[in-house]
Protein backbone atom coordinates (compact mmCIF):
# COMPACT_ATOMS: atom_id res chain seq x y z
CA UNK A 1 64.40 21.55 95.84
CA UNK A 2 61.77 18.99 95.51
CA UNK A 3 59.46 19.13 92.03
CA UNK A 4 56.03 20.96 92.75
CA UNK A 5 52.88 18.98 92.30
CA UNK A 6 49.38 20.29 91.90
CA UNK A 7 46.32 18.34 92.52
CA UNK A 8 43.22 19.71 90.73
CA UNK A 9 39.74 18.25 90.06
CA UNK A 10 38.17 17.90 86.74
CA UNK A 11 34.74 17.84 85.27
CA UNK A 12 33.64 14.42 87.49
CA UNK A 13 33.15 16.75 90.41
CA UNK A 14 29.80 16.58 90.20
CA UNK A 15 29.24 12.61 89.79
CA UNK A 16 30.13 12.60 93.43
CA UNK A 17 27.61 15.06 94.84
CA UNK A 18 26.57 14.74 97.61
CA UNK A 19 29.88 13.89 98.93
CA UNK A 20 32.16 16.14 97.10
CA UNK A 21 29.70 19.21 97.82
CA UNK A 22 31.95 19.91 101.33
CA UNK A 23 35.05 18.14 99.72
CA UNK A 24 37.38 18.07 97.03
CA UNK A 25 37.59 14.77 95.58
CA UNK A 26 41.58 14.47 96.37
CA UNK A 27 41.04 14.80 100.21
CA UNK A 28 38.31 11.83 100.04
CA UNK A 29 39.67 8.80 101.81
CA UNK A 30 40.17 5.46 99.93
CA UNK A 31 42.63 2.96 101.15
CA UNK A 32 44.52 4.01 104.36
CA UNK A 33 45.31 7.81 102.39
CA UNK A 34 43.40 10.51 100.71
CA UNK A 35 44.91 11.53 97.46
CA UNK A 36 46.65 14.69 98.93
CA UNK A 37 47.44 12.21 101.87
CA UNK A 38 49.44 9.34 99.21
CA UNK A 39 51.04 12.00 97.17
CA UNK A 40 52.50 13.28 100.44
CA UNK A 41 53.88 9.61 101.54
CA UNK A 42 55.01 8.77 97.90
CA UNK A 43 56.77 11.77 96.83
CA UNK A 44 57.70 12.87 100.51
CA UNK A 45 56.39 16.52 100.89
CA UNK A 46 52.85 17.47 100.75
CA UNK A 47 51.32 18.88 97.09
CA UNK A 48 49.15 22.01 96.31
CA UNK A 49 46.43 21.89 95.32
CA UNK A 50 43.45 23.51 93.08
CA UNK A 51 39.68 22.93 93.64
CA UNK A 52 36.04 24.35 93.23
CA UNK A 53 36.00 27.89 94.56
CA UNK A 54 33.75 27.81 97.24
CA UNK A 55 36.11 25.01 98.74
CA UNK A 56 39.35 26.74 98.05
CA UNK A 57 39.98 28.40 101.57
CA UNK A 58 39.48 25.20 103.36
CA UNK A 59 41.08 21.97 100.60
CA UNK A 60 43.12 24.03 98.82
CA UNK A 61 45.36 27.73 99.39
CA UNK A 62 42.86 29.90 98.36
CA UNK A 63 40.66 31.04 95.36
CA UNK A 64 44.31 32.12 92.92
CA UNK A 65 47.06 30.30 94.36
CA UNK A 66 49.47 32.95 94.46
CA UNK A 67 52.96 31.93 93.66
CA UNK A 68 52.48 28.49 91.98
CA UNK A 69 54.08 29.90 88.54
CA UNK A 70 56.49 32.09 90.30
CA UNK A 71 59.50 29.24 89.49
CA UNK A 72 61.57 28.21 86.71
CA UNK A 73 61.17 24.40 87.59
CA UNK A 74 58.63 22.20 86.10
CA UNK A 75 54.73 22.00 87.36
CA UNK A 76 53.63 18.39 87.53
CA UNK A 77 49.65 18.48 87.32
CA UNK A 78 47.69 15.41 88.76
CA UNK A 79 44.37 14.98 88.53
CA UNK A 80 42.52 14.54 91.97
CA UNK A 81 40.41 11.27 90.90
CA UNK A 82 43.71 9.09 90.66
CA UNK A 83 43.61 6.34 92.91
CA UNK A 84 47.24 4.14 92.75
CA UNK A 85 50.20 6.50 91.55
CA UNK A 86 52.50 3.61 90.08
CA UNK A 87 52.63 5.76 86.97
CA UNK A 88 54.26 8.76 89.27
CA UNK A 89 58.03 8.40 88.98
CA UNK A 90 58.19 8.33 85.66
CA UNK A 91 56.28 10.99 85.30
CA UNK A 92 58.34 12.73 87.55
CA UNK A 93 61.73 11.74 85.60
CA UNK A 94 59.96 12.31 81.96
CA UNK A 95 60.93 15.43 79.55
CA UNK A 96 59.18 18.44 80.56
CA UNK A 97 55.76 18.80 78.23
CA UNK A 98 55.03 15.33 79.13
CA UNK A 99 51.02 14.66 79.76
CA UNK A 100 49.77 11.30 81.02
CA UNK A 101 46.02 10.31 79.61
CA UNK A 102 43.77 7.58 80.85
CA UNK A 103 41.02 5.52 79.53
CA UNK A 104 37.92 6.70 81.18
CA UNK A 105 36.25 3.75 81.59
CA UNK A 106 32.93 5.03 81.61
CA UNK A 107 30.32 5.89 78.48
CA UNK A 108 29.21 8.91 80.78
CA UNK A 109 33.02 10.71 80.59
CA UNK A 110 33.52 8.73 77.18
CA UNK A 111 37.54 8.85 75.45
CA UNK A 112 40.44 9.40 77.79
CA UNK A 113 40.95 12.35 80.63
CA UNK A 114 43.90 14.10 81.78
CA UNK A 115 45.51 11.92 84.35
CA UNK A 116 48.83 13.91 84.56
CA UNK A 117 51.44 16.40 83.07
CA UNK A 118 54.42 17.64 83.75
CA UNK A 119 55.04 21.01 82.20
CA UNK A 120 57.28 24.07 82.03
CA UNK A 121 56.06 27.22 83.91
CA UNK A 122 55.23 28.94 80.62
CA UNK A 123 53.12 25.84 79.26
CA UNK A 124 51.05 25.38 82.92
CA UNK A 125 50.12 29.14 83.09
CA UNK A 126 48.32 27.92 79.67
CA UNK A 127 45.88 25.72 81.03
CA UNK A 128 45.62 26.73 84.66
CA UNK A 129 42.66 28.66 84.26
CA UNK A 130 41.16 25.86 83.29
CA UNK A 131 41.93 23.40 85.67
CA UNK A 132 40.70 25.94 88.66
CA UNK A 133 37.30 26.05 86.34
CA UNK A 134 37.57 22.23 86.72
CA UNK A 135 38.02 22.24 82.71
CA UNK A 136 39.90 19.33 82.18
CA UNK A 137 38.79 18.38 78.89
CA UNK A 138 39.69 21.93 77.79
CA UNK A 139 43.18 22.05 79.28
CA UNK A 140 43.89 18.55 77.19
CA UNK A 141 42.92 20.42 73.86
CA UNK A 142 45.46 23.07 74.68
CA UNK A 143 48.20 20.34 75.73
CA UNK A 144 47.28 18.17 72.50
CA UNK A 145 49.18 20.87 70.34
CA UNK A 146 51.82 21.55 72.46
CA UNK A 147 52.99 18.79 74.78
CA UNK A 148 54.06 15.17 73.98
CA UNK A 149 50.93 12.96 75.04
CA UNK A 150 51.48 9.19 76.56
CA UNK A 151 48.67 6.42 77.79
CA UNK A 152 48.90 5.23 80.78
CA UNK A 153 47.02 2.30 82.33
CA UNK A 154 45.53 3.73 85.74
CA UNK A 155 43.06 3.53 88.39
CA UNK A 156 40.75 6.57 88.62
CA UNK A 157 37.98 6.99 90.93
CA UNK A 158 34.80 7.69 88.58
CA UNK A 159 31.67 7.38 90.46
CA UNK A 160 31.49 6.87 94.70
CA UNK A 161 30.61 3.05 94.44
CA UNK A 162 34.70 2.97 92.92
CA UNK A 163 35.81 3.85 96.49
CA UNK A 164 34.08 0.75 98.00
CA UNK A 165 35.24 -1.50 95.19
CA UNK A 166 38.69 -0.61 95.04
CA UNK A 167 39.27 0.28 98.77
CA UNK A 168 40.57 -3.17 99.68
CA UNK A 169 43.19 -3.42 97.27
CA UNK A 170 44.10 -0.07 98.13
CA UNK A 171 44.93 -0.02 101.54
CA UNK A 172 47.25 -3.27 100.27
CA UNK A 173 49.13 -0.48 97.75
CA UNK A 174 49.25 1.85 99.99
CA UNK A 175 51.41 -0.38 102.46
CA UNK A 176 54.13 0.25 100.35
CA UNK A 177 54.99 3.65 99.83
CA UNK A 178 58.05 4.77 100.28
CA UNK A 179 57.57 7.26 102.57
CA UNK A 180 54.17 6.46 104.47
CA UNK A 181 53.94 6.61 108.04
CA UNK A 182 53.32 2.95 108.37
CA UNK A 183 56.90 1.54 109.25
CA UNK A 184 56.31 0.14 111.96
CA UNK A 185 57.05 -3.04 112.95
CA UNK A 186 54.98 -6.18 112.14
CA UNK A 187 53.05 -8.27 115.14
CA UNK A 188 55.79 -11.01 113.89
CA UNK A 189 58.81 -9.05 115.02
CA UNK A 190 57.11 -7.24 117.97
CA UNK A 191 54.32 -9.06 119.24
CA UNK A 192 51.84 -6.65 121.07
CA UNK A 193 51.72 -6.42 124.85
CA UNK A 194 48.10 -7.51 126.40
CA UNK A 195 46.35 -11.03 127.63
CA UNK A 196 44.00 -12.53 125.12
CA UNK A 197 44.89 -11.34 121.89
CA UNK A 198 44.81 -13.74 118.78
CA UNK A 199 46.67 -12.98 115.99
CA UNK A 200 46.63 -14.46 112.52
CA UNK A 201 48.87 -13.68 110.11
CA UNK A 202 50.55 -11.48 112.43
CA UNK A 203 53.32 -10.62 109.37
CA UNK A 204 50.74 -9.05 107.84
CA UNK A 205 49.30 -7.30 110.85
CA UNK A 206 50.75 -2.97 111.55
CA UNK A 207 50.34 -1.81 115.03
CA UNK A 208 51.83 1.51 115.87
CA UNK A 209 53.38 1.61 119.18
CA UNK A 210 50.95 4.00 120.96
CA UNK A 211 48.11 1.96 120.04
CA UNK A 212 46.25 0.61 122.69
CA UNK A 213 44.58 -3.24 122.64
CA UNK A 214 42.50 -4.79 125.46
CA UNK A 215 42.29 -7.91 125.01
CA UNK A 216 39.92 -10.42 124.53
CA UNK A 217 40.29 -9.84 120.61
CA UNK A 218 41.21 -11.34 117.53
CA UNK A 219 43.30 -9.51 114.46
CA UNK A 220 42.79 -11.72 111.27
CA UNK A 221 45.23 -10.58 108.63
CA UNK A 222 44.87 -14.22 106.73
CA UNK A 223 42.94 -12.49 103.49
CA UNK A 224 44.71 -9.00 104.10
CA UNK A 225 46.70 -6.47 105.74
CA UNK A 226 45.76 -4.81 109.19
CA UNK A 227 46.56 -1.57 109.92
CA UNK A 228 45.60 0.21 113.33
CA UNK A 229 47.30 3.53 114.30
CA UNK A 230 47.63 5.24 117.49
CA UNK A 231 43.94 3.36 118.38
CA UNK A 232 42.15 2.03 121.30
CA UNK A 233 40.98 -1.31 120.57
CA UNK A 234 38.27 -2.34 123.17
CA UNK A 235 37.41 -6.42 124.17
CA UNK A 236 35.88 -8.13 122.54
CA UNK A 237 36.46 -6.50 119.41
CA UNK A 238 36.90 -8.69 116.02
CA UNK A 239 38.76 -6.98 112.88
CA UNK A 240 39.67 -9.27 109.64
CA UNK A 241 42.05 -7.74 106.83
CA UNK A 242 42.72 -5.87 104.65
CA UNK A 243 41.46 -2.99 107.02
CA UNK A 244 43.19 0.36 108.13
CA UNK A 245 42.24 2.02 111.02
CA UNK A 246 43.11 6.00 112.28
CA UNK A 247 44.56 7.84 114.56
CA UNK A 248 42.64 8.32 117.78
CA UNK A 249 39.75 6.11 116.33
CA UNK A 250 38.02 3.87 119.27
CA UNK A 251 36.96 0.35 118.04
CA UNK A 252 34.52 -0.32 120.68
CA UNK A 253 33.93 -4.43 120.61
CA UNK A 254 33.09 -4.20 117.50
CA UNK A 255 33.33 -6.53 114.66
CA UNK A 256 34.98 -4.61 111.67
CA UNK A 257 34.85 -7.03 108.64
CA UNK A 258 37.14 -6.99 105.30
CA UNK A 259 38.04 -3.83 103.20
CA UNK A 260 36.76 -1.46 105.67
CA UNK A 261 38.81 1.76 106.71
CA UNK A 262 38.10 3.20 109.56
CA UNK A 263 39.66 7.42 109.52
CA UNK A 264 40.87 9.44 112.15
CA UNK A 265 39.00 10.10 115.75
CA UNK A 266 35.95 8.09 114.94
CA UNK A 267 33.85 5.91 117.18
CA UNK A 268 32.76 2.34 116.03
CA UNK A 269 30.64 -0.34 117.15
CA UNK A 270 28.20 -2.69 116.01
CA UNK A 271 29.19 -4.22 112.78
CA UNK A 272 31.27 -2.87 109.88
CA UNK A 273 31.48 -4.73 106.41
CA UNK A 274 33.46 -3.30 103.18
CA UNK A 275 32.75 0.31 104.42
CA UNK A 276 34.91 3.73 104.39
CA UNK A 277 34.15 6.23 107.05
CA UNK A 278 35.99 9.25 106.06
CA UNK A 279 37.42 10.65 110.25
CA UNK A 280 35.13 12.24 113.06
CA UNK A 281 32.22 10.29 112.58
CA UNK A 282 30.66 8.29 114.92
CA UNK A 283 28.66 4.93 114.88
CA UNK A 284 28.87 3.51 118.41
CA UNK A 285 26.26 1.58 118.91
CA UNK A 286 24.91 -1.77 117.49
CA UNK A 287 23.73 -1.95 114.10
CA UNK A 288 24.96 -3.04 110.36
CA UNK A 289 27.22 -0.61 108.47
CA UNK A 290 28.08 -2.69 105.11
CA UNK A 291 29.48 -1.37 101.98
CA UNK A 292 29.39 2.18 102.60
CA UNK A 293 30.85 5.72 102.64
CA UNK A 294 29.98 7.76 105.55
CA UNK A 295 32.07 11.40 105.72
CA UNK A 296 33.21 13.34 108.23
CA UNK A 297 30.99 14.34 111.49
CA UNK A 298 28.44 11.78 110.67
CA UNK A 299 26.42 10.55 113.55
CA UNK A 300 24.54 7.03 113.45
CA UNK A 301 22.30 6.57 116.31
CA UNK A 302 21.40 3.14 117.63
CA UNK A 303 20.26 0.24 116.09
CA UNK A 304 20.44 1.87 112.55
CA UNK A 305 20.99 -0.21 109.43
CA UNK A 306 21.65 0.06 105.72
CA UNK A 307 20.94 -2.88 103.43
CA UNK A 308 24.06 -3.78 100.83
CA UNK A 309 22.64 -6.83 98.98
CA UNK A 310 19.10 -6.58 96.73
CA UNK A 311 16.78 -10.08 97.31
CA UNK A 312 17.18 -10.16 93.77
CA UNK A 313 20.67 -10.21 93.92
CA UNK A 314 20.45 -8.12 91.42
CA UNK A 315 23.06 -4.66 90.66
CA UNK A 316 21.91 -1.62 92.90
CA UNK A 317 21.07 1.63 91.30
CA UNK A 318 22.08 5.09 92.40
CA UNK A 319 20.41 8.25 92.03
CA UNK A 320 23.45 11.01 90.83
CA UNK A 321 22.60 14.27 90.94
CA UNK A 322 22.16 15.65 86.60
CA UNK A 323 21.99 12.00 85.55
CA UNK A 324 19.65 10.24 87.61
CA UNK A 325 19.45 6.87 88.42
CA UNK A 326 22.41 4.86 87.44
CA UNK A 327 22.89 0.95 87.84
CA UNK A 328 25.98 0.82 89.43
CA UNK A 329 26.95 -2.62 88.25
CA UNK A 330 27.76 -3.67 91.96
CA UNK A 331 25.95 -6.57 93.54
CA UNK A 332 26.97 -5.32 96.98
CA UNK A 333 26.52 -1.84 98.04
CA UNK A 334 25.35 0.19 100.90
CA UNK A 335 24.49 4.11 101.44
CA UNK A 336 26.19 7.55 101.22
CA UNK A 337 26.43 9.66 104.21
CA UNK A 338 27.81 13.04 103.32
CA UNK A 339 29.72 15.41 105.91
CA UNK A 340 27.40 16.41 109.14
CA UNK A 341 24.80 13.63 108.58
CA UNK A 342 22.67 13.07 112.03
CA UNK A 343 20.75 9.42 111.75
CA UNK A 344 18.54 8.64 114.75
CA UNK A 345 17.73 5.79 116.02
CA UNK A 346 16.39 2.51 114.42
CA UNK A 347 16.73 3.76 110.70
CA UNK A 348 16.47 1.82 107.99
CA UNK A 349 18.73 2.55 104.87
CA UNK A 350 18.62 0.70 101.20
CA UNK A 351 20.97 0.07 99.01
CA UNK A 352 22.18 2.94 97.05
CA UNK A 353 20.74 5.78 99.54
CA UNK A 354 22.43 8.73 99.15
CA UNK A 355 21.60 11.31 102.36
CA UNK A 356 23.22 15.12 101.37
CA UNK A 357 25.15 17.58 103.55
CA UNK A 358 23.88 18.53 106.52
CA UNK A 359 20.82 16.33 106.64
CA UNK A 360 19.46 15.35 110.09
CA UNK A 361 17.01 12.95 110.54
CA UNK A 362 15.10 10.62 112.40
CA UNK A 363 11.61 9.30 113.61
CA UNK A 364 11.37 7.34 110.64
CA UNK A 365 11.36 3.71 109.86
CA UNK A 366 12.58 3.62 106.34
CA UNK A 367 14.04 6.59 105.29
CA UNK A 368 14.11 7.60 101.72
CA UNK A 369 16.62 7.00 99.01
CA UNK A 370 17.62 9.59 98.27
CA UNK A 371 17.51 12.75 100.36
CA UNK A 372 18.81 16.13 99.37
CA UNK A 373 21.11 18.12 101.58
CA UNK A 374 20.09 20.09 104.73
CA UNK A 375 16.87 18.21 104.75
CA UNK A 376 15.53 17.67 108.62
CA UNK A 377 12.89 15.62 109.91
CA UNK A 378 11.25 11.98 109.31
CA UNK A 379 7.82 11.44 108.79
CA UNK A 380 7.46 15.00 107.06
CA UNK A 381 11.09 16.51 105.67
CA UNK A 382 11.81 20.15 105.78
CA UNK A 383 14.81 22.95 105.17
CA UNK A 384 17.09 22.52 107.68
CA UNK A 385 17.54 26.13 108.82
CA UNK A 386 21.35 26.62 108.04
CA UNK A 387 21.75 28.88 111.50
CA UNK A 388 20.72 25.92 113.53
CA UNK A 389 22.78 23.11 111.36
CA UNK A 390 25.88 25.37 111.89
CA UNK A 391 24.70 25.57 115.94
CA UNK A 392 24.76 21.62 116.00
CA UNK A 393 28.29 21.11 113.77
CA UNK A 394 29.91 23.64 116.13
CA UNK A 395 28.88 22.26 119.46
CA UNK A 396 29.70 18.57 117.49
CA UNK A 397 33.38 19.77 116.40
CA UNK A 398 33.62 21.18 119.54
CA UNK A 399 33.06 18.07 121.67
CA UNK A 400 36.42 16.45 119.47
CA UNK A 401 38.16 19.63 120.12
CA UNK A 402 37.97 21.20 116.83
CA UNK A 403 37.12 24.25 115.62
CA UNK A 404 34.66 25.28 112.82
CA UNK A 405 36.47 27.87 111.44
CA UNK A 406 34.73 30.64 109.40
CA UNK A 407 36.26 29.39 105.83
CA UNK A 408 34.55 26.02 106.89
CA UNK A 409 31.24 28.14 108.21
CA UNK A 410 31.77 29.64 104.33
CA UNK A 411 31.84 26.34 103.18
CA UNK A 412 28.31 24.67 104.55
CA UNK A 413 26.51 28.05 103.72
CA UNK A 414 27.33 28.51 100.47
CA UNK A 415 26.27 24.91 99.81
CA UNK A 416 23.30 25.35 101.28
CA UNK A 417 22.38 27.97 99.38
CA UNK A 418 23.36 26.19 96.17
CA UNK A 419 21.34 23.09 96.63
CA UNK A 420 17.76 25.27 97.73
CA UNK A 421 16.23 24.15 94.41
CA UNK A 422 16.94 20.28 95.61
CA UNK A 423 14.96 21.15 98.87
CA UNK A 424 12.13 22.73 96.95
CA UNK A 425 11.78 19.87 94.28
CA UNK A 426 11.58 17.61 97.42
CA UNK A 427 9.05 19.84 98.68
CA UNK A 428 10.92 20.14 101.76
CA UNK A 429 10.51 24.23 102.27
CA UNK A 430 7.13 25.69 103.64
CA UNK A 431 5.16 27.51 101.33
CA UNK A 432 3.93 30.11 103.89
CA UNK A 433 5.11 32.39 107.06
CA UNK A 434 2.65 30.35 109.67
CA UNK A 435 4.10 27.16 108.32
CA UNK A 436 7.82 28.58 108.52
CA UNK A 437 6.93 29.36 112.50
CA UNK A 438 6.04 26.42 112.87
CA UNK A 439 8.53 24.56 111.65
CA UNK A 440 11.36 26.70 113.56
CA UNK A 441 9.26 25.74 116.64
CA UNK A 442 9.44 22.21 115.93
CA UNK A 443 13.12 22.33 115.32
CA UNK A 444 13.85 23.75 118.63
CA UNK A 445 11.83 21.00 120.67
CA UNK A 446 13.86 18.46 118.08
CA UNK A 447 16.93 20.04 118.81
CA UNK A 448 16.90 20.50 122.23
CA UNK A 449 15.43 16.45 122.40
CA UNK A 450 18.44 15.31 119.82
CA UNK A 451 21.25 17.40 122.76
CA UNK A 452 20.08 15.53 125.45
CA UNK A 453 19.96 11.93 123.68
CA UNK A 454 23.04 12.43 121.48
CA UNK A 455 24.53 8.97 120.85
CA UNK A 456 28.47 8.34 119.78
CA UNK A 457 29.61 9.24 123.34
């Protein structure tokens, strides 16, 4: 019987808000895999997993995971901010007791953090209550006086401007897991079928046989690897390497530039640059997506833009939630759109925006920096009323053939209720009954207005 693993998030959690609000941080996409996704292709059966409560009936199984110290074999813990998992194997074939640390890398987390450990039952039921807490720093105490501690150089995802950086280089280590999904055969030893298709590099270039390709197009693998799934690749389309693309994912003549990846069942056109877009999110139409994170059900209407690059050319900063604006240390980088973002048409974006859950917006030139989540409107923000944001994810879902489930219903209303104070800093909740009327009557013109214009096909 194979070794358990257990992914769990630590106290970083909340450097990645807005994003990790609707998501534990091990089910965020970077390279061609999520964490829980690489674990699963290196170690070849899929890990448990522990996570914030409000997110445990939907990224993890359940609130206590029954079970998970009912077994006499080791526990092998790993934290859910690794990125590469060179270090794993040995891990895996260490003494039992063995814990894995990590320089930080940061002055914000400061010292080293629990990458790893491998423990006996008795020793994990020790410091599992703290790990569900996300209590890393605690559970290390408890391990320092009991367990045999080794550094490790690793990659660990510390702030969301990481995933950009490192996303190139990892969809190049992910290409050689031993058991990922991607074995198929190179364009070199089975050139794909279709008129008009250029292919350089084509050793380097991943097709899986279900994946469709209408040529006129060129695949450009000379500065990295291309990987497209079971995709539809329309004319005209242009895609340079290293770049993964999903499952059921439409590239629709689109130019998708370097270290992008591109997630399951998405829709893409315009241009793509450097950018992650986590699965079921559409941008279909024209416009610049460049150094980026967008989650999942994000919806980019026409002609809307982000800028990566400051006329300066100086670093961008970053608002983060509880530490406020942070230079970043990147010359290049775009926005953050968290799960169930709407964008209307003709926004413009700056460097470093940061849009929260839920947010739908539009009739606005430039939209603000940094906008908290379930914020709706343009010109004047307000609450988004969480009955009518769960009305528009369900008919959204719905339209891809998948269901909003009540743990995931669970999931956007108890985050709406935890960011309200956000809202009301903003100033985005009406101080008075005629104003709340109001705006509920507004929000039905909007919404019926957004149904019938709905771009992303």
């Amino acid at each position: 019987m194979s070794e358990t693993i257990v992914l769990f998030e630590d106290e970083a959690t909340r450097q990645f808000l807005p994003l990790s609000y609707t998501r534990a941080l091990y089910d965020i996409r970077c390279g061609v895999y999520t964490l829980r996704e690489r674990v699963a292709a290196q170690h070849g059966s899929p890990p448990q997993a522990l996570c914030r409560a409000h997110l445990a009936d939907v990224h993890a199984s359940g609130r206590w995971p029954l079970g998970l110290l009912g077994t006499s074999s080791p526990i092998t813990f790993v934290n859910g901010r690794a990125l590469d998992l060179a270090w794993l194997p040995d891990l895996l074939a260490a003494p039992v007791n063995t814990v894995y640390i990590a320089d930080s890398g940061q002055a914000l987390l400061g010292g080293t953090v629990l990458l790893a450990a491998r423990l006996t039952p008795a020793l994990a039921s020790a410091v599992l209550q703290a790990l569900l807490e996300q209590q890393a720093e605690v559970a290390l105490a408890e391990l320092r006086r009991f367990a045999r501690l080794v550094e490790v150089p690793a990659r660990l995802l510390t702030f969301p401007w990481d995933m950009i950086v490192e996303n190139g280089a990892q969809i190049g280590r992910d290409l050689v897991l031993p058991h990922a999904h991607i074995r198929w055969p190179s364009a070199a030893e089975r050139r794909p079928e279709g008129a008009g298709l250029v292919l350089h590099r084509p050793d380097q270039i991943f097709i899986h046989p279900e994946a469709r390709l209408d040529g006129p197009l060129v695949l450009d693998a000379r500065d990295g690897p291309i990987v497209i799934d079971a995709a539809h690749i329309e004319p005209f389309s242009f895609i340079q390497g290293p770049v993964s693309i999903g499952r059921g994912t439409l590239i629709a003549s689109a130019r998708v530039r370097a270290e992008s990846t591109i997630g399951p069942v998405c829709r893409i056109g315009g241009e793509v640059e450097a950018s992650i877009v986590q699965g079921y999110s559409n941008k279909h139409h024209d416009g610049f997506l460049g150094h980026s994170y967008l989650g999942e059900w994000v919806n980019i209407g026409a002609m809307t833009t982000n800028s990566d690059l400051k006329n300066t050319y100086g670093s961008i900063r970053v608002v983060l939630e509880g530490y406020g604006q942070i230079d970043s240390g990147v010359l290049k980088l775009g926005c953050f759109l968290a799960d169930h973002v709407k964008l209307g048409i003709g926004i413009h974006l700056n460097g470093g925006a940061m849009i929260g859950t839920g947010s739908n917006i539009f009739g606005v030139h430039f939209a603000p920096k940094t906008i908290p989540p379930f914020t709706w409107g343009g010109e004047v923000f307000r609450e988004y009323r969480i009955d009518a944001m769960v009305d528009v994810a369900r008919k959204v879902m719905g339209r891809r053939k998948v269901e909003l489930t009540p743990p995931a219903e669970a999931v956007l209303r108890d985050v709406f209720a935890m960011t309200r104070g956000e809202r009301v800093a903003m100033g985005g909740i009406p101080a008075d009954r005629d104003a709340e009327r109001g705006l509920r009557r507004a929000e039905a013109d909007a919404l019926k207005a957004y149904e019938l214009t709905e771009s992303g096909g």
